[in-house]
PDB file of N, CA and C in Angstrom:
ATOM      1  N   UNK A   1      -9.837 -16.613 -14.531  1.00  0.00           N
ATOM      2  CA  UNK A   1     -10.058 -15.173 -14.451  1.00  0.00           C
ATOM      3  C   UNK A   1      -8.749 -14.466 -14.137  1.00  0.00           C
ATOM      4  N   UNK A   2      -8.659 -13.341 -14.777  1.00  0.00           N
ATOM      5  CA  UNK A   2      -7.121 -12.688 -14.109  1.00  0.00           C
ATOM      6  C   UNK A   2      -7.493 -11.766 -13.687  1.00  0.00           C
ATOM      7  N   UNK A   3      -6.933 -10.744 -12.711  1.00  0.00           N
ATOM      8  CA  UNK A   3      -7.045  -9.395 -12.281  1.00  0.00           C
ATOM      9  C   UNK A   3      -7.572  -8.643 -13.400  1.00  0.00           C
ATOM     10  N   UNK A   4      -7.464  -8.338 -13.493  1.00  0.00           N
ATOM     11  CA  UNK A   4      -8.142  -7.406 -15.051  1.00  0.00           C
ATOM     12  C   UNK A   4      -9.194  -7.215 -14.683  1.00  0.00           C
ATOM     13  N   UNK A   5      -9.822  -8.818 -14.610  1.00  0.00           N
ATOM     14  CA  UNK A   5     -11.405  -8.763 -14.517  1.00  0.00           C
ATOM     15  C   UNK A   5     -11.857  -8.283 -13.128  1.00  0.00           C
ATOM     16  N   UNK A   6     -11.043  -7.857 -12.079  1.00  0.00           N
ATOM     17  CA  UNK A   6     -11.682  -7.648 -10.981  1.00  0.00           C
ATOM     18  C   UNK A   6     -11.500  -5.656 -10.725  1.00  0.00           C
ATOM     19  N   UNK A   7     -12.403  -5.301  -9.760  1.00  0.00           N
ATOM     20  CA  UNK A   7     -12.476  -3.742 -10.107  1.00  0.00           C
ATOM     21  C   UNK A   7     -11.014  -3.837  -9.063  1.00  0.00           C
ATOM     22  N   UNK A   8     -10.149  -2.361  -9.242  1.00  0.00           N
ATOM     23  CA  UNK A   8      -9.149  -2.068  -8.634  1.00  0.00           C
ATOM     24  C   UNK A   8      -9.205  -0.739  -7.858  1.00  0.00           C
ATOM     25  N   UNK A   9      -9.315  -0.499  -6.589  1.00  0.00           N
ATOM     26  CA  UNK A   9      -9.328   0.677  -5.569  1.00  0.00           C
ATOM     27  C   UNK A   9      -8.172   1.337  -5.399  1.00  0.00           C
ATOM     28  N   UNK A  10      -8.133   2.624  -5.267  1.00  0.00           N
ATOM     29  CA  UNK A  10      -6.452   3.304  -5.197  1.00  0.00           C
ATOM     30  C   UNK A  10      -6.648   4.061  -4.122  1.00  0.00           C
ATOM     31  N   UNK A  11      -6.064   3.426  -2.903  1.00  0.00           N
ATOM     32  CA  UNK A  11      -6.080   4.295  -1.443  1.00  0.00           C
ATOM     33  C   UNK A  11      -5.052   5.029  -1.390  1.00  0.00           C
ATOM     34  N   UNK A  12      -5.139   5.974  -0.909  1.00  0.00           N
ATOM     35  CA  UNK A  12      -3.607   7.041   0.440  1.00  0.00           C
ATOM     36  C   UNK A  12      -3.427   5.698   1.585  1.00  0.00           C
ATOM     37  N   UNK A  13      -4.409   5.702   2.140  1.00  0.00           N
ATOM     38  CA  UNK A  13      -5.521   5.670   3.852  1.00  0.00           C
ATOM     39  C   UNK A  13      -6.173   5.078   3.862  1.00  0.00           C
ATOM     40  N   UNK A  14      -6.595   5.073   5.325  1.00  0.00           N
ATOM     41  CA  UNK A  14      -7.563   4.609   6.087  1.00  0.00           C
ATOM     42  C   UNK A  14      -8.777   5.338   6.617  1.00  0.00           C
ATOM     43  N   UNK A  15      -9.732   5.871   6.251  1.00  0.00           N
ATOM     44  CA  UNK A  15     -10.900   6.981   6.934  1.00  0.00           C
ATOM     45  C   UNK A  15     -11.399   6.437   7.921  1.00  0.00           C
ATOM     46  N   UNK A  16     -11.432   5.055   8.199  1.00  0.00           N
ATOM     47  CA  UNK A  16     -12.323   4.569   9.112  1.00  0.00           C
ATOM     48  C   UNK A  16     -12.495   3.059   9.041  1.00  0.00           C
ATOM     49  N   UNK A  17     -12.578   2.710  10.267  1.00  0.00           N
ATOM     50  CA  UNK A  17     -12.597   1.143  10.416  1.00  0.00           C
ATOM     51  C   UNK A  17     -13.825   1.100  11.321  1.00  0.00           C
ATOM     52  N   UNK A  18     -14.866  -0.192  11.127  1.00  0.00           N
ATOM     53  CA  UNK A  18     -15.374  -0.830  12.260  1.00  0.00           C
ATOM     54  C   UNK A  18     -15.634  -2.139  11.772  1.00  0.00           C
ATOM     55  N   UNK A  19     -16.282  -2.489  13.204  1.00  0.00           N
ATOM     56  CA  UNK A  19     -16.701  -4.111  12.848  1.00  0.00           C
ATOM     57  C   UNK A  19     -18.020  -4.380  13.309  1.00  0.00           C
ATOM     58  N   UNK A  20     -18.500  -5.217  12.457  1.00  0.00           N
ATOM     59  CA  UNK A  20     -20.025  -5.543  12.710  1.00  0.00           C
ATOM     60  C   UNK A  20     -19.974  -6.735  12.249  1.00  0.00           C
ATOM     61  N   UNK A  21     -20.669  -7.534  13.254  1.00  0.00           N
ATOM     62  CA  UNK A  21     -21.141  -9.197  13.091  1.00  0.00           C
ATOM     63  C   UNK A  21     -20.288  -9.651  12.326  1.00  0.00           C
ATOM     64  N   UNK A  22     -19.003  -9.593  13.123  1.00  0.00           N
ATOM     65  CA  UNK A  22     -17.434 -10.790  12.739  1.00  0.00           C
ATOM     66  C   UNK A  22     -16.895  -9.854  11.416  1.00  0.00           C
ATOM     67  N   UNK A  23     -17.486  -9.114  10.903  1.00  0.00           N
ATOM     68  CA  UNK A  23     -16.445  -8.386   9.592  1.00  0.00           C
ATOM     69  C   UNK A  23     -16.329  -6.853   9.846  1.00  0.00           C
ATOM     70  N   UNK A  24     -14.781  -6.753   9.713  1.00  0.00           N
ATOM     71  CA  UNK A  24     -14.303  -6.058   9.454  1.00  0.00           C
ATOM     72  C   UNK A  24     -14.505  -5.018   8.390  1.00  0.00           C
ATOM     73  N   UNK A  25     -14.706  -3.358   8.876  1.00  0.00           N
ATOM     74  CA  UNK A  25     -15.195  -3.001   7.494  1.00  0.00           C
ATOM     75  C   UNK A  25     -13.783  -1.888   7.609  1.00  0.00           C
ATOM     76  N   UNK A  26     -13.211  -1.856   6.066  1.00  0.00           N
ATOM     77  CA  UNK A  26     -12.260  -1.015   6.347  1.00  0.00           C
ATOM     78  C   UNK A  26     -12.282   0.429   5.104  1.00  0.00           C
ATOM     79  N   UNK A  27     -12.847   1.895   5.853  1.00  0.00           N
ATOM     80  CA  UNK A  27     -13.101   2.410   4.618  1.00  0.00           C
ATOM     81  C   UNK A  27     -11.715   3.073   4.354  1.00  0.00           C
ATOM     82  N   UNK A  28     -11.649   2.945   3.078  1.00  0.00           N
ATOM     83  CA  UNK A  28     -10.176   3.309   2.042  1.00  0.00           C
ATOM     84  C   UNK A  28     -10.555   4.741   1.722  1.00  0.00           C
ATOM     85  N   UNK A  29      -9.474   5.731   1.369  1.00  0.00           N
ATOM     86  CA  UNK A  29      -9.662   7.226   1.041  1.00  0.00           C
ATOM     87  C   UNK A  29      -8.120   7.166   0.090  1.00  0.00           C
ATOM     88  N   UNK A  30      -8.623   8.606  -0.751  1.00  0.00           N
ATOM     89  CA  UNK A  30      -7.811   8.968  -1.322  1.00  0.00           C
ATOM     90  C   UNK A  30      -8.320  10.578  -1.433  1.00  0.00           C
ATOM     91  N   UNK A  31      -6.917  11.104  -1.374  1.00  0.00           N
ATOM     92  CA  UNK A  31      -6.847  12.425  -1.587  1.00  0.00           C
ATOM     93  C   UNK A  31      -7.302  13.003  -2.838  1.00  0.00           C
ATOM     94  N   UNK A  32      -8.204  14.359  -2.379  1.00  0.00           N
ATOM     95  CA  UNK A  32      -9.088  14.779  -3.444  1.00  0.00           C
ATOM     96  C   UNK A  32      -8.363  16.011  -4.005  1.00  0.00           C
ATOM     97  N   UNK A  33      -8.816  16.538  -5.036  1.00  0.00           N
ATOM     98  CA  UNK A  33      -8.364  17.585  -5.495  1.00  0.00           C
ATOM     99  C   UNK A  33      -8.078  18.929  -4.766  1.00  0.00           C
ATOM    100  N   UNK A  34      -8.995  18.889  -3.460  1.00  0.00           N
ATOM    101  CA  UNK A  34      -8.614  20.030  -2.572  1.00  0.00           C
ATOM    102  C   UNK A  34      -7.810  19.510  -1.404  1.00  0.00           C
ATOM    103  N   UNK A  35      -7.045  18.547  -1.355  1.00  0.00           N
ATOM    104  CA  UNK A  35      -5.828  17.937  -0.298  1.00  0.00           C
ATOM    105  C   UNK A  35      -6.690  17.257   0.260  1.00  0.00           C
ATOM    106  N   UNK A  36      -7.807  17.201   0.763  1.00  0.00           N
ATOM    107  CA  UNK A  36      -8.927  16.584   1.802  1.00  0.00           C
ATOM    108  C   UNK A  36      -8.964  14.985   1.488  1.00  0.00           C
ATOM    109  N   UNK A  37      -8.827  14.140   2.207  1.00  0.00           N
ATOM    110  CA  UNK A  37      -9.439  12.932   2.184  1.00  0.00           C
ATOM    111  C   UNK A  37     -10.674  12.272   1.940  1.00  0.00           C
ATOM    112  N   UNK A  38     -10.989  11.580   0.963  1.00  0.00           N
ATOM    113  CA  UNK A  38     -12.495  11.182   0.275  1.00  0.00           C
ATOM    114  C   UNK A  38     -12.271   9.671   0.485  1.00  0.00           C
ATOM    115  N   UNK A  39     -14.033   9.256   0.713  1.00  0.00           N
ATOM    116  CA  UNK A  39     -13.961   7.606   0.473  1.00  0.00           C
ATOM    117  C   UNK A  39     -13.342   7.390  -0.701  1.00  0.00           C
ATOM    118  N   UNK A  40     -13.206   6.336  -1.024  1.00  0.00           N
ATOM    119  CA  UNK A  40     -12.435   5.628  -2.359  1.00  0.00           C
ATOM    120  C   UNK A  40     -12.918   4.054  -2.453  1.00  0.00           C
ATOM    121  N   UNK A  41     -13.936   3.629  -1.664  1.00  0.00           N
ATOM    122  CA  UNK A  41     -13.713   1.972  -1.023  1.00  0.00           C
ATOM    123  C   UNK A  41     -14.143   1.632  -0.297  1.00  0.00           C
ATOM    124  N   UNK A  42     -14.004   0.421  -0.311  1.00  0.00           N
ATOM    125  CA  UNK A  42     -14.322  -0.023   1.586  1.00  0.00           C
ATOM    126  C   UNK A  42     -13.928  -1.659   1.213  1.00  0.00           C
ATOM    127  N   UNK A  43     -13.036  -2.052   2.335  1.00  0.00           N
ATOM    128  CA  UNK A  43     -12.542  -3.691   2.457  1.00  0.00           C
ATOM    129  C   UNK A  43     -12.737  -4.127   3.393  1.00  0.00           C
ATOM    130  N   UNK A  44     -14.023  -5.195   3.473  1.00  0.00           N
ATOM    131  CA  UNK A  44     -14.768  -5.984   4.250  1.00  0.00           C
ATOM    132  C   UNK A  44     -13.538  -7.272   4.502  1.00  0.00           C
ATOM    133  N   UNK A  45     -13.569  -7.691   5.168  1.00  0.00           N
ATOM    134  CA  UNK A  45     -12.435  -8.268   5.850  1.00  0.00           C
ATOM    135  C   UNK A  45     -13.041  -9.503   7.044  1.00  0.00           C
ATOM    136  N   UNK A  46     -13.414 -10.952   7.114  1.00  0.00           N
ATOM    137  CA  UNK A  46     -14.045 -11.582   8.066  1.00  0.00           C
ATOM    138  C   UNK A  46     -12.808 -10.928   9.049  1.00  0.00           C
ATOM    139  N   UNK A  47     -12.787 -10.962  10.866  1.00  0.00           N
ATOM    140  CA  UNK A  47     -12.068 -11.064  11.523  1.00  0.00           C
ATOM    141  C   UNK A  47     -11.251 -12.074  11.881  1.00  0.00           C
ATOM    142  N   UNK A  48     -11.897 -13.462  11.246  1.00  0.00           N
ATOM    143  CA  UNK A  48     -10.868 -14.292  11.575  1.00  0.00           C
ATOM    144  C   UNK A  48      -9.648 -14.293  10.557  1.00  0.00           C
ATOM    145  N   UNK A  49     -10.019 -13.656   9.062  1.00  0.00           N
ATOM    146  CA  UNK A  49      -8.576 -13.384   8.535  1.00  0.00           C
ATOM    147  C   UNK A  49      -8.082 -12.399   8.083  1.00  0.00           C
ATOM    148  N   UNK A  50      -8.568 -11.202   9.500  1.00  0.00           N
ATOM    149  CA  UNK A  50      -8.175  -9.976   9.507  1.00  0.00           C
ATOM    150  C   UNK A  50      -6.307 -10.002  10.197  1.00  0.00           C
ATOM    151  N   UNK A  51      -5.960 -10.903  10.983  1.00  0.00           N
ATOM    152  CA  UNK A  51      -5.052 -10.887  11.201  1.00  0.00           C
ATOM    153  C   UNK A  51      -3.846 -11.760  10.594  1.00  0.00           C
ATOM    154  N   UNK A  52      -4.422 -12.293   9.381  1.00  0.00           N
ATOM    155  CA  UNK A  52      -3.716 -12.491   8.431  1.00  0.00           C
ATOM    156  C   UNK A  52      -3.241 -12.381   7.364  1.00  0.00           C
ATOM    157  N   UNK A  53      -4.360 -10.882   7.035  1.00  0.00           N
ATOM    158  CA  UNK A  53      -3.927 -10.239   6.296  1.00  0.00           C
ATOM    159  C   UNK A  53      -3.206  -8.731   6.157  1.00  0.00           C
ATOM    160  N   UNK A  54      -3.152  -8.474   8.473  1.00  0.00           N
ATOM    161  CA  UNK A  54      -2.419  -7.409   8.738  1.00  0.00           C
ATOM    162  C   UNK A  54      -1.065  -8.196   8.446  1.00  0.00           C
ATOM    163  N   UNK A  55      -0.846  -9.392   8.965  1.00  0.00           N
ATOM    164  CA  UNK A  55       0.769  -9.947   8.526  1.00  0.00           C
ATOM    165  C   UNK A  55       1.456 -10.216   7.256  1.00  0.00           C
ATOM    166  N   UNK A  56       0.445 -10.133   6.355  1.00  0.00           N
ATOM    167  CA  UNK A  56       0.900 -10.153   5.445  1.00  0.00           C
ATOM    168  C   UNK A  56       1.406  -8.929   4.463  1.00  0.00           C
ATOM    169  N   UNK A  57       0.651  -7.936   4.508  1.00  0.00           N
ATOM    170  CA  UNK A  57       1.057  -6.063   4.934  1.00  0.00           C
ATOM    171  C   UNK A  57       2.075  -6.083   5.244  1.00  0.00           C
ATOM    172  N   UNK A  58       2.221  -6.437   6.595  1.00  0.00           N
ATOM    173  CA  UNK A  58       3.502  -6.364   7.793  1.00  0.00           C
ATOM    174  C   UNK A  58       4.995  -6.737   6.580  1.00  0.00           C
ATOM    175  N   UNK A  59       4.252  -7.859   6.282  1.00  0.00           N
ATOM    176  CA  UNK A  59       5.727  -8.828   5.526  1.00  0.00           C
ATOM    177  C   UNK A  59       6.074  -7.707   4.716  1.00  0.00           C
ATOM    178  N   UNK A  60       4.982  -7.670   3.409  1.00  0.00           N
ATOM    179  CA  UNK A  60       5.531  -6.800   2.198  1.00  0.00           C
ATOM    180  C   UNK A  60       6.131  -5.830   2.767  1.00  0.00           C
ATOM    181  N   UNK A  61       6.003  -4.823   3.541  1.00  0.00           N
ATOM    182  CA  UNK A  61       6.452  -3.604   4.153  1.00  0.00           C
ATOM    183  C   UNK A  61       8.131  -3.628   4.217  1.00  0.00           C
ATOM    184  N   UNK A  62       8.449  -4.933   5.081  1.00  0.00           N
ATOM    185  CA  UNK A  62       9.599  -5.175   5.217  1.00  0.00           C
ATOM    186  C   UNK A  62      10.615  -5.634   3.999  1.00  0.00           C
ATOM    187  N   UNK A  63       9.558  -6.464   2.940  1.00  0.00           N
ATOM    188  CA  UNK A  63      10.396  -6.556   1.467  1.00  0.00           C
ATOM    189  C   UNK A  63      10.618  -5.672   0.967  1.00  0.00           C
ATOM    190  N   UNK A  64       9.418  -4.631   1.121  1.00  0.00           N
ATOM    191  CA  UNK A  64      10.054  -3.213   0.611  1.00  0.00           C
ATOM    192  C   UNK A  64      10.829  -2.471   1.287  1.00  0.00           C
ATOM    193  N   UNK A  65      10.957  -2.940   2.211  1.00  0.00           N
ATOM    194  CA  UNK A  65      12.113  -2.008   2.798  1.00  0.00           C
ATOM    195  C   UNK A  65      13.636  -2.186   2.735  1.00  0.00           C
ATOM    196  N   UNK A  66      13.662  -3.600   2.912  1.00  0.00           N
ATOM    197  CA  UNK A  66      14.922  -4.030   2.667  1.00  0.00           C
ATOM    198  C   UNK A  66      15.293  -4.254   0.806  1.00  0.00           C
ATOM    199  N   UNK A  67      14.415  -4.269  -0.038  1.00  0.00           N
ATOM    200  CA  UNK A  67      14.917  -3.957  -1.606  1.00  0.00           C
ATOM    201  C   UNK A  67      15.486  -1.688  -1.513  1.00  0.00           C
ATOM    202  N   UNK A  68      14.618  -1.661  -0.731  1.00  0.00           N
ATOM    203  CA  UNK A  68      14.934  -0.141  -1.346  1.00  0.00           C
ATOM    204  C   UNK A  68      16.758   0.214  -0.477  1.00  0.00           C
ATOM    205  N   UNK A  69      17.103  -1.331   0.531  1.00  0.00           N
ATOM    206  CA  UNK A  69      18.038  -0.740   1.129  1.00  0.00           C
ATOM    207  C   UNK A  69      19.454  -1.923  -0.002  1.00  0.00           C
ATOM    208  N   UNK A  70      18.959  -2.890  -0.595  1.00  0.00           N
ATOM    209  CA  UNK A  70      19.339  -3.232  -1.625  1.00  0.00           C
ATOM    210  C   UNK A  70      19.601  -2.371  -2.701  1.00  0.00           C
ATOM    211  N   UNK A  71      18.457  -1.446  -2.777  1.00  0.00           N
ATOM    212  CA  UNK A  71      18.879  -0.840  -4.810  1.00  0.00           C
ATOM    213  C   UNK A  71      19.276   0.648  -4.140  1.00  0.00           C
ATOM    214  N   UNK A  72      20.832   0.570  -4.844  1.00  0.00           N
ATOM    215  CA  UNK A  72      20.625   2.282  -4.403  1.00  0.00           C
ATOM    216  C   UNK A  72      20.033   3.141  -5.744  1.00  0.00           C
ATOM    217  N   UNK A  73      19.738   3.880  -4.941  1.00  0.00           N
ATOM    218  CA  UNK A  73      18.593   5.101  -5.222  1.00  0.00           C
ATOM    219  C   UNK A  73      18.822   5.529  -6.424  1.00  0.00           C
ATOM    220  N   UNK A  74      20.192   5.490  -7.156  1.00  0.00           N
ATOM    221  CA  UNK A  74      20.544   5.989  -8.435  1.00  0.00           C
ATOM    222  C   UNK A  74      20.505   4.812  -9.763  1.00  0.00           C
ATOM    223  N   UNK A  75      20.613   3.840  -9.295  1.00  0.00           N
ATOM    224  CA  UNK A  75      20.094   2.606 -10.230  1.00  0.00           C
ATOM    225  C   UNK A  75      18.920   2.685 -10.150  1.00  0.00           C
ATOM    226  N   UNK A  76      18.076   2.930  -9.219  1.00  0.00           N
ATOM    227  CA  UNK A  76      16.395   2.142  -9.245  1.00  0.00           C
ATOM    228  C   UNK A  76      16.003   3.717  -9.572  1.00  0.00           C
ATOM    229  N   UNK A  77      16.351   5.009 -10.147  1.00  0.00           N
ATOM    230  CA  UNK A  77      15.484   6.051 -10.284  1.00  0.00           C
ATOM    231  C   UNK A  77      16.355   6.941 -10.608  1.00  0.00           C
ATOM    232  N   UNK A  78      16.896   6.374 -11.787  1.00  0.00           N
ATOM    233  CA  UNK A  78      18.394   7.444 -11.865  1.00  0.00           C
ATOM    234  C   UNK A  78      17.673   9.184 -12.789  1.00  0.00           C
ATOM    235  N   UNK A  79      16.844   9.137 -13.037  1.00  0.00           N
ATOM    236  CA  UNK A  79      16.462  10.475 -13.353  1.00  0.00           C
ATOM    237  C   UNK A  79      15.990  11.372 -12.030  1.00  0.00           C
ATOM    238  N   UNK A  80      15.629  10.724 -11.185  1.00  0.00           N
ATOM    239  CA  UNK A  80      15.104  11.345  -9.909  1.00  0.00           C
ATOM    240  C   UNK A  80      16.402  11.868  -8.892  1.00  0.00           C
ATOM    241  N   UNK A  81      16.350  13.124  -8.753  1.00  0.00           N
ATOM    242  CA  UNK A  81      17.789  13.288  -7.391  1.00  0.00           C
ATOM    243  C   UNK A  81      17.936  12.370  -6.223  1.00  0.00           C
ATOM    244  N   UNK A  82      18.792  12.227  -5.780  1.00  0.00           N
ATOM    245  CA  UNK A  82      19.150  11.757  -4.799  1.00  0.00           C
ATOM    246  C   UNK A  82      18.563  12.520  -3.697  1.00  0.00           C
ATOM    247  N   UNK A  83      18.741  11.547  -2.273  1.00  0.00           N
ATOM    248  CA  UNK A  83      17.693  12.213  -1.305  1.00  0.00           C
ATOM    249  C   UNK A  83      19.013  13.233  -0.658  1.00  0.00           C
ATOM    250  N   UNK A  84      18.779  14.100   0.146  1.00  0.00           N
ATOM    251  CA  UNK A  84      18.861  15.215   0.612  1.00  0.00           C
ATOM    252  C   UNK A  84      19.362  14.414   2.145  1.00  0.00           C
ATOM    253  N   UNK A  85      20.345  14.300   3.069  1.00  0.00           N
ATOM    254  CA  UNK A  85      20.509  14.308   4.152  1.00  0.00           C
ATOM    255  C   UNK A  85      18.848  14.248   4.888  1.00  0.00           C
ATOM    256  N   UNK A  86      18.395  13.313   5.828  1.00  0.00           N
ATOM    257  CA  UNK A  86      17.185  13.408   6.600  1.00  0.00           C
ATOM    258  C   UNK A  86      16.270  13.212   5.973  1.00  0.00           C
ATOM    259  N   UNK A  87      15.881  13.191   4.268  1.00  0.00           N
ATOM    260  CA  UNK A  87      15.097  12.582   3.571  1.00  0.00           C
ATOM    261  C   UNK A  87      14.939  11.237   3.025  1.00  0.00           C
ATOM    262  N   UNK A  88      13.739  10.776   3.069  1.00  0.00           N
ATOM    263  CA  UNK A  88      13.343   9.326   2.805  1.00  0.00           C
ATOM    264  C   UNK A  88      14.007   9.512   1.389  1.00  0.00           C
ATOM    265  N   UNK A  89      14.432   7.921   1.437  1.00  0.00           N
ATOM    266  CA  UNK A  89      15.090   7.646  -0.288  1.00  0.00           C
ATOM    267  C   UNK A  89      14.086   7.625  -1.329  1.00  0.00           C
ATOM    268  N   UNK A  90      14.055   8.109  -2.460  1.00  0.00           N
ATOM    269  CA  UNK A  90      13.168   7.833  -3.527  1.00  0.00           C
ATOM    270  C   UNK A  90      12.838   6.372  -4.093  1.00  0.00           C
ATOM    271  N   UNK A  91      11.369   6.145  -3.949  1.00  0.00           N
ATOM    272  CA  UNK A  91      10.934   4.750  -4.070  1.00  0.00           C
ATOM    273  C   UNK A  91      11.230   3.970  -5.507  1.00  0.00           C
ATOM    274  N   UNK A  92      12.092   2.955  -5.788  1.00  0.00           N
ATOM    275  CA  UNK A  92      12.110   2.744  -6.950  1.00  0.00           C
ATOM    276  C   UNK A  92      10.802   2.779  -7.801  1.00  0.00           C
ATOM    277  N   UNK A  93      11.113   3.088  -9.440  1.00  0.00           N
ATOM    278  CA  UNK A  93       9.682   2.851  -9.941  1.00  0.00           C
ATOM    279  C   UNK A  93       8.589   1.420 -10.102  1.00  0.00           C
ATOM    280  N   UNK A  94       8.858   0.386  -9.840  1.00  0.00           N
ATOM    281  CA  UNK A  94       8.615  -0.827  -9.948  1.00  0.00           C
ATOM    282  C   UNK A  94       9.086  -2.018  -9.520  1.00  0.00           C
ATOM    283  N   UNK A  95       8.621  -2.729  -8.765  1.00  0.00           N
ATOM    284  CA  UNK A  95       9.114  -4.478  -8.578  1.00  0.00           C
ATOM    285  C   UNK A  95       7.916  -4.605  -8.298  1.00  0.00           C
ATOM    286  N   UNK A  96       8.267  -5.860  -8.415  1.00  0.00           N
ATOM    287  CA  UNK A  96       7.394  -7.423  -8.022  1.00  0.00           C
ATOM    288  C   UNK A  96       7.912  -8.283  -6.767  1.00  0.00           C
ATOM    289  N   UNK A  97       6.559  -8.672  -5.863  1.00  0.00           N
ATOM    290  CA  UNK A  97       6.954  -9.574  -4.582  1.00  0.00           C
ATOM    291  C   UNK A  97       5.726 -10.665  -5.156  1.00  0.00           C
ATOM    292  N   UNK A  98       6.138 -12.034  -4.590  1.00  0.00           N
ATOM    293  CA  UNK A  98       5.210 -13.114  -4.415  1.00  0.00           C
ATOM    294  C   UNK A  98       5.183 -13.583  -6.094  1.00  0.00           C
ATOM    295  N   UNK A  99       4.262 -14.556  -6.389  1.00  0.00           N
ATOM    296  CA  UNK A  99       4.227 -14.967  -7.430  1.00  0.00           C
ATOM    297  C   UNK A  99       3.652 -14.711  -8.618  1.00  0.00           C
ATOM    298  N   UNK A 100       3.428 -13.304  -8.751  1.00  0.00           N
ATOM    299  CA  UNK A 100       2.751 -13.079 -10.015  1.00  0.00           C
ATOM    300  C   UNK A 100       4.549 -13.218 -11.102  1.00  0.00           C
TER     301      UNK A 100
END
């Protein structure tokens, strides 16, 4: 089976978390046409590999952080301006982490 076949959720956020009988429920939002935050989701999560899949978050975060301090901003998005003094750098348009 490849991804394809599985449905795909597009979050901002987080609206809301709880847990009931060992799982984790995590509801996903995305911004609606009037700025407001809407469900979008929800990722059920057992707790025992809820904290292995906050570390693994954790990781990517940091690959992305350190590629965007790798590519400067005018190679990875050269149609896009450069950032402005005090502004976050513009996110390249694309990479890949892990083994796809």
């Amino acid at each position: 089976m490849s991804l394809t076949d599985k449905p795909a959720v597009f979050a901002d956020g987080i609206m809301d978390a709880s847990v009931h009988y060992g799982v984790a429920r995590i509801t996903l939002a995305q911004l609606g046409p009037d700025g407001k935050a809407q469900p979008s989701g929800q990722l059920m999560v057992p707790l025992v590999q809820l904290p292995a899949m906050a570390n693994a978050l954790a990781a990517l975060v940091r690959q992305i952080e350190a590629k965007l301090k790798e590519t400067p901003a005018t190679a990875a998005a050269p149609a896009q301006p450069a950032a402005a003094p005090g502004e976050a750098t513009p996110m390249p348009g694309a990479f890949t982490f892990g083994s796809r």
